[in-house]
N, C-alpha and C. Protein backbone atom coordinates (compact mmCIF):
# COMPACT_ATOMS: atom_id res chain seq x y z
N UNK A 1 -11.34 -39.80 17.86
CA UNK A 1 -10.01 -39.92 18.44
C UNK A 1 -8.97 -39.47 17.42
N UNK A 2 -7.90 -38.74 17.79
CA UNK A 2 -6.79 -38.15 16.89
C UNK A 2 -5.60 -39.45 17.32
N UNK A 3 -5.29 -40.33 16.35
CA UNK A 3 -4.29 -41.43 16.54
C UNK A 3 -3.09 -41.11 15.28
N UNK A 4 -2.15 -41.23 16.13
CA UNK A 4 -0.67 -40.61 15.65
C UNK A 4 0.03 -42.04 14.94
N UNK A 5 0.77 -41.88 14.08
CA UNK A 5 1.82 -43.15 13.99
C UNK A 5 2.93 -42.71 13.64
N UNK A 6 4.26 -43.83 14.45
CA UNK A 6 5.38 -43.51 14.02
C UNK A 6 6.07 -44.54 12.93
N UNK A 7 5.79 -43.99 12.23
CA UNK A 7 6.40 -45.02 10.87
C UNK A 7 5.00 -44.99 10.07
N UNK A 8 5.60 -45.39 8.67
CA UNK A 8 4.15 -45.04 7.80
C UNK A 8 4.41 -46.12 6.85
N UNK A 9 4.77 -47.47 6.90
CA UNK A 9 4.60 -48.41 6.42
C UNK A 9 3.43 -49.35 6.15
N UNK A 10 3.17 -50.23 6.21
CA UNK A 10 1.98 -51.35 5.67
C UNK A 10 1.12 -51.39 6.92
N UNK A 11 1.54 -51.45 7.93
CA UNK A 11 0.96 -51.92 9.23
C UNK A 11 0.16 -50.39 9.89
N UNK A 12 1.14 -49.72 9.51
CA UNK A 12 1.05 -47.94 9.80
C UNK A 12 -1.02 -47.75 8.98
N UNK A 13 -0.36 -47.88 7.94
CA UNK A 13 -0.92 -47.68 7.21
C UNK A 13 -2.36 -48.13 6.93
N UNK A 14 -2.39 -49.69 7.64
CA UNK A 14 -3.66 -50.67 7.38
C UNK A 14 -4.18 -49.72 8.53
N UNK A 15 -3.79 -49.72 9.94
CA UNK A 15 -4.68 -49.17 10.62
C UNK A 15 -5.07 -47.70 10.46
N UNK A 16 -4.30 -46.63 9.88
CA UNK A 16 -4.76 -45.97 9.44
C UNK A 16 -6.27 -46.00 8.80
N UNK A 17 -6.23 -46.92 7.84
CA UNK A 17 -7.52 -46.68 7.00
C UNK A 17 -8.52 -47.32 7.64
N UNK A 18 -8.43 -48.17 8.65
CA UNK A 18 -9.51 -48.42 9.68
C UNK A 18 -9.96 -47.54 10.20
N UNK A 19 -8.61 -46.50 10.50
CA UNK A 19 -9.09 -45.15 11.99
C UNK A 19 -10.24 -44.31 10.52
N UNK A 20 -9.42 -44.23 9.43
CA UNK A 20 -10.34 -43.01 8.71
C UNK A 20 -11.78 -43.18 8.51
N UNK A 21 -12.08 -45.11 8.00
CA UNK A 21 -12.89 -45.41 7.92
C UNK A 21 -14.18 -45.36 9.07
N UNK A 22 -13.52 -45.22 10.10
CA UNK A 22 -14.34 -44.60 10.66
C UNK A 22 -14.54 -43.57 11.57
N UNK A 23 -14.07 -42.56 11.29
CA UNK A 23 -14.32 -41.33 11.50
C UNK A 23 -13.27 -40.62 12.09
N UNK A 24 -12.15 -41.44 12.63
CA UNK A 24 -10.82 -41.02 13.34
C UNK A 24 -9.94 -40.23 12.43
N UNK A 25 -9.60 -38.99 13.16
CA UNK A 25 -8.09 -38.38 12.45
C UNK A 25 -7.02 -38.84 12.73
N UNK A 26 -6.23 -38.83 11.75
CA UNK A 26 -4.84 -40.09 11.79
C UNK A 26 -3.82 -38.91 11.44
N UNK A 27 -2.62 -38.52 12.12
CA UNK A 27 -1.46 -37.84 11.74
C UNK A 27 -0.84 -38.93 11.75
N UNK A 28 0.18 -38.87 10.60
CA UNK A 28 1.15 -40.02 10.21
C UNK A 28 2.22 -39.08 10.38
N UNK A 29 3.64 -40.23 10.06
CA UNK A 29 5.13 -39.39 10.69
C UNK A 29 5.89 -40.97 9.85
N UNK A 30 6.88 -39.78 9.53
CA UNK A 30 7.72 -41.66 9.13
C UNK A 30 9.30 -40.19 9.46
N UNK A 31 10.63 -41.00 9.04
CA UNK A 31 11.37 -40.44 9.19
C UNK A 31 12.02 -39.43 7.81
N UNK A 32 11.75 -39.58 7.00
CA UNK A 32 11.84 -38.89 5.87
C UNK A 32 11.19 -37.33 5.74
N UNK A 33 10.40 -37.18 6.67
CA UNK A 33 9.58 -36.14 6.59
C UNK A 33 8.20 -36.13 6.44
N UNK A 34 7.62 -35.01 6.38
CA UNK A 34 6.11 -35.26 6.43
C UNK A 34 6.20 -34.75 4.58
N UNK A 35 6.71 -34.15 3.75
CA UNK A 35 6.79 -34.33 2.66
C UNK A 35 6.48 -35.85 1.34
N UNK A 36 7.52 -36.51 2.37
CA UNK A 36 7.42 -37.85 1.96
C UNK A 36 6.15 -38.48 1.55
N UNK A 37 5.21 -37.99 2.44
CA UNK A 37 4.11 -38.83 2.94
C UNK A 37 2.73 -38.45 2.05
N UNK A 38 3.14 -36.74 1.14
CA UNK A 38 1.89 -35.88 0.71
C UNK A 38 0.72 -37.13 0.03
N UNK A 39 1.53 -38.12 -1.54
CA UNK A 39 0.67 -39.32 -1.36
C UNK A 39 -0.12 -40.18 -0.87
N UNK A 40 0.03 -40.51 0.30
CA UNK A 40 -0.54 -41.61 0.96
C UNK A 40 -1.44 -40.71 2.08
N UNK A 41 -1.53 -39.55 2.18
CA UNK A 41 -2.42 -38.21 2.76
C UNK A 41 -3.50 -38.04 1.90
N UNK A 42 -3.64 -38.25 1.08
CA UNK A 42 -3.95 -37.66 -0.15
C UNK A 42 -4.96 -38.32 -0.81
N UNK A 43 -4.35 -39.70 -0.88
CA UNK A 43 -5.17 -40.94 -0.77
C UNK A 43 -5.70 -41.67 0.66
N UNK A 44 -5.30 -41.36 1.88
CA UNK A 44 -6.62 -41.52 2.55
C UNK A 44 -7.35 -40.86 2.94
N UNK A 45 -7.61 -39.29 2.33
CA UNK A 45 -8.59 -38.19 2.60
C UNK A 45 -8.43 -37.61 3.74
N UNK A 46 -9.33 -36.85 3.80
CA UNK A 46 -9.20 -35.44 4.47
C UNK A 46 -9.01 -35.96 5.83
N UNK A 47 -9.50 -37.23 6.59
CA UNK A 47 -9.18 -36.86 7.96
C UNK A 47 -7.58 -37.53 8.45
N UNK A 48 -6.72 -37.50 7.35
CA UNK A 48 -5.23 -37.94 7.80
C UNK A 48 -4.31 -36.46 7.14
N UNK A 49 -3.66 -36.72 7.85
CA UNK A 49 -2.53 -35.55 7.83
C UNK A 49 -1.62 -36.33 7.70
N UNK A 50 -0.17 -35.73 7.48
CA UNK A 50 1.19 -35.50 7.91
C UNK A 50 2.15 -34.88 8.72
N UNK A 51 3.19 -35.24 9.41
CA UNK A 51 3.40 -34.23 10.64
C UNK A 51 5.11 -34.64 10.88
N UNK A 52 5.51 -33.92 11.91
CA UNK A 52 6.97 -34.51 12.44
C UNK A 52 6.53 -35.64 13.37
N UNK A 53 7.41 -36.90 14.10
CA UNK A 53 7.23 -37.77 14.62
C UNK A 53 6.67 -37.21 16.43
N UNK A 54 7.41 -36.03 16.46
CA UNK A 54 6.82 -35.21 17.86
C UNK A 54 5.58 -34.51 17.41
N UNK A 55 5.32 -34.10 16.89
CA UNK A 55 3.56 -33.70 16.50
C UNK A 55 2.71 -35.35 16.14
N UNK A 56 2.94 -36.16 15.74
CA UNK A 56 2.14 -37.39 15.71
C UNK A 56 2.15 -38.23 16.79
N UNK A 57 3.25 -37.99 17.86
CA UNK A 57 3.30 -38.67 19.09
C UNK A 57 2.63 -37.65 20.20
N UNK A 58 1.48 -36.75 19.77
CA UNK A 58 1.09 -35.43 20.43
C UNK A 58 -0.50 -35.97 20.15
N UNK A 59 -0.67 -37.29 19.94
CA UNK A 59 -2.23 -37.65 19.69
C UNK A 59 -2.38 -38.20 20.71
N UNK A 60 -4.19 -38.40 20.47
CA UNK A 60 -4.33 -39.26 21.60
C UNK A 60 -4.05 -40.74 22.21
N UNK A 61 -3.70 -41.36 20.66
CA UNK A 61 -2.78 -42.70 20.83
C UNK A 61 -1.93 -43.11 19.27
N UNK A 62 -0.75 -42.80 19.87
CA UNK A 62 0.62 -43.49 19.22
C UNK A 62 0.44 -44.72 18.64
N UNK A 63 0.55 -45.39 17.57
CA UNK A 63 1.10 -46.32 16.71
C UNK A 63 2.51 -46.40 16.50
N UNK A 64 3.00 -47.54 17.36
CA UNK A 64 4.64 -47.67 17.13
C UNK A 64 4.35 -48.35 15.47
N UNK A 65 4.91 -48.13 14.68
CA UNK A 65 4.87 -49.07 13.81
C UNK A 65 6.36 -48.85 12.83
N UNK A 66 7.60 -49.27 13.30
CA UNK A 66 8.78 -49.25 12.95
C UNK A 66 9.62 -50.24 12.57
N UNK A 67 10.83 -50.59 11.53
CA UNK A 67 11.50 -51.47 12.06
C UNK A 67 12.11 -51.72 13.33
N UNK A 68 12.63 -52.81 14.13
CA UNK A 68 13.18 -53.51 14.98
C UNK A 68 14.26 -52.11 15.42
N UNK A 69 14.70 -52.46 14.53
CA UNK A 69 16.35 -51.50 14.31
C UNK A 69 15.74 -50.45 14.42
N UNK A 70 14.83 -49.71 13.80
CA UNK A 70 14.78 -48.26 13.66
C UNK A 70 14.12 -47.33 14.99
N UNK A 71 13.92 -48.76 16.33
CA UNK A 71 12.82 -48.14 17.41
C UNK A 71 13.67 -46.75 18.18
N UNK A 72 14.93 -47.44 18.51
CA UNK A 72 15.78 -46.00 19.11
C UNK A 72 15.62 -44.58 18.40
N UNK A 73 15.88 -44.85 17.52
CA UNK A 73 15.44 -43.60 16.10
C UNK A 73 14.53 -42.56 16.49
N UNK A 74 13.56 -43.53 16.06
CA UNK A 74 11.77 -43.49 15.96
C UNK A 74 11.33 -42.45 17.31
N UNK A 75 11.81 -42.85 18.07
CA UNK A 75 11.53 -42.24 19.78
C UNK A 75 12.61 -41.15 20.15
N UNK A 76 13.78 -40.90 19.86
CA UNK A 76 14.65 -40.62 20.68
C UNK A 76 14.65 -38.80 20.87
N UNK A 77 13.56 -38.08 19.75
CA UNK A 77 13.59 -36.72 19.74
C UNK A 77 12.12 -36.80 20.29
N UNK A 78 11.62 -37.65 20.62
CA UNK A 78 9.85 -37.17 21.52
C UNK A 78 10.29 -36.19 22.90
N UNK A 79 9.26 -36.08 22.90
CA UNK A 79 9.10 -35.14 24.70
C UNK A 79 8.28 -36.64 25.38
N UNK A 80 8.25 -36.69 26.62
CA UNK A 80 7.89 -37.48 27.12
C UNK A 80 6.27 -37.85 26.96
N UNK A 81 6.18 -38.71 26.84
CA UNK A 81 4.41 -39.34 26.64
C UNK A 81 3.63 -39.55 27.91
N UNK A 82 3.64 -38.74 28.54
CA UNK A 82 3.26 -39.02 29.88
C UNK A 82 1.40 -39.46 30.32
N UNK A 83 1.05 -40.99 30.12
CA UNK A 83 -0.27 -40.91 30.13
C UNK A 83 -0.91 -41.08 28.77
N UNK A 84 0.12 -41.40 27.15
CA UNK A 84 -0.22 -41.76 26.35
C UNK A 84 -0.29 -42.82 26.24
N UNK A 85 -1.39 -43.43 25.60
CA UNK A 85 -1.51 -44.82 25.05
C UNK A 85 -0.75 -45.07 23.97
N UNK A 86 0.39 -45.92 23.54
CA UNK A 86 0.99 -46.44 22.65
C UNK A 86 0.76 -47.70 22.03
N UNK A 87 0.10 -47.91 21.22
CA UNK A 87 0.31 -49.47 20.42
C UNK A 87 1.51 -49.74 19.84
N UNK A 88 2.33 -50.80 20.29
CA UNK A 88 3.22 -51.54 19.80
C UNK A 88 3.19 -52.43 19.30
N UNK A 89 3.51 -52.24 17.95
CA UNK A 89 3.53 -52.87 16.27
C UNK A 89 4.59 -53.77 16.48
N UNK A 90 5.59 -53.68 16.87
CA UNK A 90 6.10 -54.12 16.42
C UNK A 90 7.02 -55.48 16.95
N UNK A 91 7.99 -56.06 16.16
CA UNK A 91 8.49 -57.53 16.09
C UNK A 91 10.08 -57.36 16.59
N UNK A 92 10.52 -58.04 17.40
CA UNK A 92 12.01 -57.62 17.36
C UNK A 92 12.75 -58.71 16.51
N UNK A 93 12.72 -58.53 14.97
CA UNK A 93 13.50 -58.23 13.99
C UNK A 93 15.07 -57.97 14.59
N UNK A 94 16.50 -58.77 14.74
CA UNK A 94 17.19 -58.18 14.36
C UNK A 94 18.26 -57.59 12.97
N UNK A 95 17.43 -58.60 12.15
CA UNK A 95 17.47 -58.50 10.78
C UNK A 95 16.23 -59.86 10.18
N UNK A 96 15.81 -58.53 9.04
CA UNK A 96 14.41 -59.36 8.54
C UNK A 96 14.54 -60.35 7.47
N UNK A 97 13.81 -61.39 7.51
CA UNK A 97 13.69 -62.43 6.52
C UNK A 97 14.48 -61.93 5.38
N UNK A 98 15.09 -62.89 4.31
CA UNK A 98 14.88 -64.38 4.44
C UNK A 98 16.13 -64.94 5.48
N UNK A 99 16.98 -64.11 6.19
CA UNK A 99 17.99 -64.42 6.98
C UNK A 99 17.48 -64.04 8.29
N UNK A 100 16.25 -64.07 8.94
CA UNK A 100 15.60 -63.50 10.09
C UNK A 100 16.47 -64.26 11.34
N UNK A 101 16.55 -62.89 12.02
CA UNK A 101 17.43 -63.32 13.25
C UNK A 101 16.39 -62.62 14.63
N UNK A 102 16.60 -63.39 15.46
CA UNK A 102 15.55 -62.65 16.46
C UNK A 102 16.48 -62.14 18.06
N UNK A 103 15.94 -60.53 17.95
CA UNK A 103 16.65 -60.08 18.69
C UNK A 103 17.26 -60.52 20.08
N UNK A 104 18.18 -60.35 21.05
CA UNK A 104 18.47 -61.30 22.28
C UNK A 104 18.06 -60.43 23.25
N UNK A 105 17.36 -60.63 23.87
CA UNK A 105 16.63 -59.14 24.78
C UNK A 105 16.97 -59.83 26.17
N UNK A 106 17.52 -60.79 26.43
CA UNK A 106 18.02 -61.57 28.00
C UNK A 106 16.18 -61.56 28.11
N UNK A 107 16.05 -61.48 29.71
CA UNK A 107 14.71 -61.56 30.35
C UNK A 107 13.27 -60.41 29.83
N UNK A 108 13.91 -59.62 28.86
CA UNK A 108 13.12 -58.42 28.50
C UNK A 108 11.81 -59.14 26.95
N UNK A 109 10.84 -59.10 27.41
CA UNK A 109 9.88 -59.14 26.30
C UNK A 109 10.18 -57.70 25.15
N UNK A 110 9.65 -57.82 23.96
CA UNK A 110 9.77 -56.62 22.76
C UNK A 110 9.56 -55.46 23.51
N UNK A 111 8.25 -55.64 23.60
CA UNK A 111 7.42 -54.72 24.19
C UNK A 111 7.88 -54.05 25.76
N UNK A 112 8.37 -54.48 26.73
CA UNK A 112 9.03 -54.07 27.76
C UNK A 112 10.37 -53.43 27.30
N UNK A 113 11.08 -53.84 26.05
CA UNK A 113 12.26 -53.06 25.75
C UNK A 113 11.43 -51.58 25.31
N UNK A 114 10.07 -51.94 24.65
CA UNK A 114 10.11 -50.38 23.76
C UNK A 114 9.33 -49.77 24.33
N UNK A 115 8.58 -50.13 25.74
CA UNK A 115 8.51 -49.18 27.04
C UNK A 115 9.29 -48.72 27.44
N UNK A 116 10.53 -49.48 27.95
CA UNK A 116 11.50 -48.63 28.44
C UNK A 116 12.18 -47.49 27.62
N UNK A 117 12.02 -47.15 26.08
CA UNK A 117 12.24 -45.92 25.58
C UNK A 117 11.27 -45.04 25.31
N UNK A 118 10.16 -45.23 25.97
CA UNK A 118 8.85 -44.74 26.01
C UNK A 118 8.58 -44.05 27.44
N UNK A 119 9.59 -43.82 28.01
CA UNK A 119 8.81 -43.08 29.55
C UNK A 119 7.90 -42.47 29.78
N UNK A 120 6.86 -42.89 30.69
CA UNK A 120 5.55 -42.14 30.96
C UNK A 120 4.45 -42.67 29.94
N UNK A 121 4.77 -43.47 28.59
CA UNK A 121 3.41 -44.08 27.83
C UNK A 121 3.04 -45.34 28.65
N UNK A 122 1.63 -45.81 28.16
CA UNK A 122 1.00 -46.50 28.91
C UNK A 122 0.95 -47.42 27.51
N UNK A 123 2.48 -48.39 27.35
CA UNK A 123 2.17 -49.40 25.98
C UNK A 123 1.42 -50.65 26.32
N UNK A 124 0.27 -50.83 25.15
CA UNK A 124 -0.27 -52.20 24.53
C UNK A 124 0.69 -52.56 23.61
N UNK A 125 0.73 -53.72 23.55
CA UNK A 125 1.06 -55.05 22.30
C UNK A 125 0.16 -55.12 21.58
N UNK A 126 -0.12 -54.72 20.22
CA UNK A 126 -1.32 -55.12 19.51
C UNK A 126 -0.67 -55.13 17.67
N UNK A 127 -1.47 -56.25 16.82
CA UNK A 127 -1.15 -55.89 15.82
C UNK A 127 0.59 -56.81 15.36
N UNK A 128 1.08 -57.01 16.18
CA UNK A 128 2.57 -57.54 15.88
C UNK A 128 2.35 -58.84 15.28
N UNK A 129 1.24 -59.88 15.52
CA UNK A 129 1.18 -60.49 15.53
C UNK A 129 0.62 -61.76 14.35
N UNK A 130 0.03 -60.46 13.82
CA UNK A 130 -0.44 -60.92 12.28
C UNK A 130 0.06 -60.10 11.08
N UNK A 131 0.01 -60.92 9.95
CA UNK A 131 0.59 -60.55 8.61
C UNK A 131 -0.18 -59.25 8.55
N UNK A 132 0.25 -58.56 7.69
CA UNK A 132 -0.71 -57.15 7.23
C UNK A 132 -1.72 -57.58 6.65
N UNK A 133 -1.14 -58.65 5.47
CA UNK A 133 -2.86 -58.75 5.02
C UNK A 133 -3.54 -59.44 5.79
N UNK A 134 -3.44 -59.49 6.60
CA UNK A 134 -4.57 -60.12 7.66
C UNK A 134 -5.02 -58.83 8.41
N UNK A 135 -4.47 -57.54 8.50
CA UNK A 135 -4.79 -56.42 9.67
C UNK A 135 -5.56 -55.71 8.16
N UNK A 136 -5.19 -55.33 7.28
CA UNK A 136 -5.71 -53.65 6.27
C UNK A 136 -7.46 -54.58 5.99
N UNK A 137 -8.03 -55.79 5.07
CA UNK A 137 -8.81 -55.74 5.03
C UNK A 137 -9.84 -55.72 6.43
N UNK A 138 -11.22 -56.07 5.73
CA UNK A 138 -12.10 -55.71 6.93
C UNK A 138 -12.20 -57.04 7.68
N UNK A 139 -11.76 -56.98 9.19
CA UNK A 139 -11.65 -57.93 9.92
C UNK A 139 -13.19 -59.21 10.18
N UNK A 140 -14.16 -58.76 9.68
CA UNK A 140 -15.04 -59.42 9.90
C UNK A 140 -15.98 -60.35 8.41
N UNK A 141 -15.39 -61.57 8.84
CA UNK A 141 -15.97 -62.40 7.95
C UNK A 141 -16.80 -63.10 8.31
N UNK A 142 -17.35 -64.39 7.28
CA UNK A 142 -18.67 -64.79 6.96
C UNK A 142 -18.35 -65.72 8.26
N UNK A 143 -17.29 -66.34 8.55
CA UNK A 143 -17.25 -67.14 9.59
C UNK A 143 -16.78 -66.64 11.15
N UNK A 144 -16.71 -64.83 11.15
CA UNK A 144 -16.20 -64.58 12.61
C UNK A 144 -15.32 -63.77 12.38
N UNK A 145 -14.98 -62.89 12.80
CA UNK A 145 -14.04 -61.69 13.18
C UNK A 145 -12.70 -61.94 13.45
N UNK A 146 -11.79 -61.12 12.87
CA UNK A 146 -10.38 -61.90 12.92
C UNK A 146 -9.81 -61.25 14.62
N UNK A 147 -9.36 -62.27 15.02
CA UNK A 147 -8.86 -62.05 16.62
C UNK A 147 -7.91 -61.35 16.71
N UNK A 148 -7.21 -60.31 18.01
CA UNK A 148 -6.27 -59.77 17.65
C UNK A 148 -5.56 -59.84 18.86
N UNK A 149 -5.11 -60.04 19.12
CA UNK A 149 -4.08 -60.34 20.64
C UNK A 149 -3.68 -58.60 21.29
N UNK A 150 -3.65 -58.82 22.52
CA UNK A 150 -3.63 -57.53 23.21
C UNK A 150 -2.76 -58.12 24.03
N UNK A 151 -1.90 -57.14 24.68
CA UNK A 151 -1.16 -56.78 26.22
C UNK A 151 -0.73 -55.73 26.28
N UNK A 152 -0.80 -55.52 27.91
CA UNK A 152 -0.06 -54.44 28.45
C UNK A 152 -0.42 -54.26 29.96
N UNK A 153 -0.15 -53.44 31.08
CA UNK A 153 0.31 -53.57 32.00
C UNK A 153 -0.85 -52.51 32.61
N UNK A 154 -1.34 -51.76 31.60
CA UNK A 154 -2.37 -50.89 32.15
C UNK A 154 -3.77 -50.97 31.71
N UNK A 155 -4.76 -50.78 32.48
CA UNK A 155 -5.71 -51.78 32.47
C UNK A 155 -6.74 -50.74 31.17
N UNK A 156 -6.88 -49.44 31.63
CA UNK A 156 -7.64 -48.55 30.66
C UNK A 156 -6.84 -47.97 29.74
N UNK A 157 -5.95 -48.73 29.61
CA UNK A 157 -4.74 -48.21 27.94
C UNK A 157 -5.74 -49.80 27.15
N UNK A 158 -5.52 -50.40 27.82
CA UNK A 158 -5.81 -51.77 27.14
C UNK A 158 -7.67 -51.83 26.51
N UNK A 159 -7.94 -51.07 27.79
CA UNK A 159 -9.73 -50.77 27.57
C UNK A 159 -9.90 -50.07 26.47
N UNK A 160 -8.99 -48.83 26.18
CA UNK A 160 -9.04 -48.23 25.02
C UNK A 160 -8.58 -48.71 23.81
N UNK A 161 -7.81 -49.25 23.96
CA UNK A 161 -7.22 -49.96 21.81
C UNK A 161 -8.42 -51.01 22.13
N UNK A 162 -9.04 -51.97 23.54
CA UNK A 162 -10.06 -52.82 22.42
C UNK A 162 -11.50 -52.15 22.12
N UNK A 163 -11.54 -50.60 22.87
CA UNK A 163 -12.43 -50.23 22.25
C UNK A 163 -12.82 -50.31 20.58
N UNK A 164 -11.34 -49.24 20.05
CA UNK A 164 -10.29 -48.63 18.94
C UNK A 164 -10.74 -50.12 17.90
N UNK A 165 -10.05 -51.40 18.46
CA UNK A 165 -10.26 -52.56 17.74
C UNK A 165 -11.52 -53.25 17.40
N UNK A 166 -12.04 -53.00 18.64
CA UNK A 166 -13.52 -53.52 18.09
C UNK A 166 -14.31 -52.89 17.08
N UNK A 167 -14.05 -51.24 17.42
CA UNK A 167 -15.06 -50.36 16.07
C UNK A 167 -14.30 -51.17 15.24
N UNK A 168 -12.96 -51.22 15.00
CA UNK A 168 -12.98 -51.61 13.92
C UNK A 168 -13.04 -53.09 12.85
N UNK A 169 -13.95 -53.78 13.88
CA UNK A 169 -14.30 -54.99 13.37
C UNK A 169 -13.60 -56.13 13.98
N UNK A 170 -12.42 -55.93 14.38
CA UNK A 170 -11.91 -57.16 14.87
C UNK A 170 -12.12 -57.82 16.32
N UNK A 171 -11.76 -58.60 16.86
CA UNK A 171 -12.07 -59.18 17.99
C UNK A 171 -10.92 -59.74 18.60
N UNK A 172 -11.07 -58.08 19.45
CA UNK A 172 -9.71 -58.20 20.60
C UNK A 172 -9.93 -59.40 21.63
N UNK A 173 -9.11 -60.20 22.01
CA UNK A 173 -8.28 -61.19 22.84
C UNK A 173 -7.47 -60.12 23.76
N UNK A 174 -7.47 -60.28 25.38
CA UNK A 174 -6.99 -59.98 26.21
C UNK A 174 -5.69 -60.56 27.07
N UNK A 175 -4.36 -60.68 26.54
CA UNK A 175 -3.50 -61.95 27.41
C UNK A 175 -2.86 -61.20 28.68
N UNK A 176 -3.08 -60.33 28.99
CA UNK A 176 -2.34 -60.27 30.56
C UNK A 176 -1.35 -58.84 30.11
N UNK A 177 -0.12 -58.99 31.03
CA UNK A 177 1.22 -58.34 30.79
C UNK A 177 1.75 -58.19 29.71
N UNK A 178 2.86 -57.02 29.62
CA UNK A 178 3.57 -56.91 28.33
C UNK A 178 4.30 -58.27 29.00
N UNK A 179 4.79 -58.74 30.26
CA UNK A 179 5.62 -59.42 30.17
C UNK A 179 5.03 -60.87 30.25
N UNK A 180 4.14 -60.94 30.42
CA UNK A 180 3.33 -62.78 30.14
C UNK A 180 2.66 -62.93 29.06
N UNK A 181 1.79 -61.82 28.63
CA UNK A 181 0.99 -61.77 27.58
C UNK A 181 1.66 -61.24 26.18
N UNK A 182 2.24 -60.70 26.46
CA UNK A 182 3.65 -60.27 25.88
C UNK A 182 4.56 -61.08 24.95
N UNK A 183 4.92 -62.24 26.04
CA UNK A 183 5.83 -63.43 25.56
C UNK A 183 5.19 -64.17 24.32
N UNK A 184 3.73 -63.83 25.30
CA UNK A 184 2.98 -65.04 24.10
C UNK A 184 2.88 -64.74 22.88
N UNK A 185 3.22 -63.83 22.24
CA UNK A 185 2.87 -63.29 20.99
C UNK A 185 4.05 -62.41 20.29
N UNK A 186 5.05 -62.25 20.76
CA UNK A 186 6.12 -61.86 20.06
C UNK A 186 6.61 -62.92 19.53
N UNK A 187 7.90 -62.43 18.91
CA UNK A 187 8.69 -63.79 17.58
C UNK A 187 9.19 -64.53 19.09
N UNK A 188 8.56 -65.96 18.06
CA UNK A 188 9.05 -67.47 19.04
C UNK A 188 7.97 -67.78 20.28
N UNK A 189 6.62 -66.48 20.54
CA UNK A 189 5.88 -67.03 21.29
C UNK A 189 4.81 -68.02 20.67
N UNK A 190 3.83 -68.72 21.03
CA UNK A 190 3.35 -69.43 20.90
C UNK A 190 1.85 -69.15 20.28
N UNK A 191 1.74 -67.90 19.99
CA UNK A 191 0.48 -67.16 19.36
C UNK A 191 1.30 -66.21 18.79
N UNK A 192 2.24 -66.01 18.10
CA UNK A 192 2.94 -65.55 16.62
C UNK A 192 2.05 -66.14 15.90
N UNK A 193 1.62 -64.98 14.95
CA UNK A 193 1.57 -65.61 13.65
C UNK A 193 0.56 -67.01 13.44
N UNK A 194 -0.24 -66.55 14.84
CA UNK A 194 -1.88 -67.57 14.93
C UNK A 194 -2.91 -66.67 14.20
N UNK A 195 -3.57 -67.39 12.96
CA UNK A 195 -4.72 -66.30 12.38
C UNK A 195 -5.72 -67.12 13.25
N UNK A 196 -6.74 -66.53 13.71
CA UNK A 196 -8.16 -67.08 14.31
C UNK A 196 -8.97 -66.33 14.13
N UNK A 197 -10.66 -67.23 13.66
CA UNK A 197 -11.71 -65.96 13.91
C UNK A 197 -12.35 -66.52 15.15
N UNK A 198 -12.87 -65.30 15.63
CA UNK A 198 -14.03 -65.87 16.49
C UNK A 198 -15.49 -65.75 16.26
N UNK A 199 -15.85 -66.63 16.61
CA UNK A 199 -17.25 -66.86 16.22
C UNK A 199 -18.27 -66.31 16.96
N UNK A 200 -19.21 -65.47 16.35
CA UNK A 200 -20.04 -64.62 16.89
C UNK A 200 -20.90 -64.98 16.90
């Protein structure tokens, strides 16, 4: 699978070296350029590249992985994703710790806001939900596989990241909707920031 990300931070980045580790090509994109990035290319070998954010949103599945603030940004020069799978990274942050404020979205879950600047992708929720160092090492320990919370609204977008997740060791959890399953796991839901393994 060729998996794109937008933003090339920690989270960007952990799954990156999952996709390389096993056998996936990863184009990365942050906003600085694909210059920016020659390092961290470089060091995860030959099957990651660098690219513009419209050539990395040209894979077969998108990694939102942005600040809060920076999602309008991040999206606003794509061509439409029509039928792409998007993982959504991310937290609505309206400013980050140690003064963390959480965005006011009225009735809108994260993830339903950053569909709606996504027309035509088919977004999962995945990944938002745990610290990084809980996502970059290898998800499977002596006591069970670290769990990873999923949503989204389409049933074989969702089939595909827990494919994506399972190669890579962890043990996808299925909650429903961006907007029920959704709730549950963004800032202030009730599976934020739950580490669990499951036992195999």
């Amino acid at each position: 699978m060729r998996i794109g990300t937008l933003g090339a931070g920690a989270i960007a980045q952990a799954v990156a070296r999952h996709a390389v580790r096993h056998g996936h090509e990863v184009v990365l994109s942050n906003s600085r350029g694909p210059a920016s990035l020659a390092p961290l290319v470089e060091d995860l070998g030959a099957l990651a590249s660098a690219a513009t954010p419209a050539e990395a949103a040209a894979a077969d599945l998108v990694v939102l992985a942005v600040r809060w603030t920076q999602i309008p940004d991040a999206v606003a020069g794509l061509p439409r994703l029509d039928g792409t799978v998007v993982v959504d990274a991310t937290n609505q942050f309206a400013s980050l710790p140690p003064d963390p404020v959480i965005a006011d979205l009225g009735d809108l879950t994260g993830s339903e806001y950053a569909a709606s600047l996504l027309p035509g992708a088919r977004v999962v929720k995945a990944f938002n939900a745990l610290f990084v160092q809980y996502i970059a090492p290898d998800p499977r320990h002596a006591a069970g596989r670290q769990v990873l919370f999923l949503a989204g609204d389409d049933a074989d977008a969702k089939r595909t990241v827990w494919d994506l997740t399972s190669e890579f060791g962890f043990a996808p959890v299925d909650l429903g909707t961006l907007r029920e399953g959704g709730r549950l796991i963004q800032l202030g839901g009730p599976l934020s920031a739950l580490h669990a393994l499951k036992q195999d």
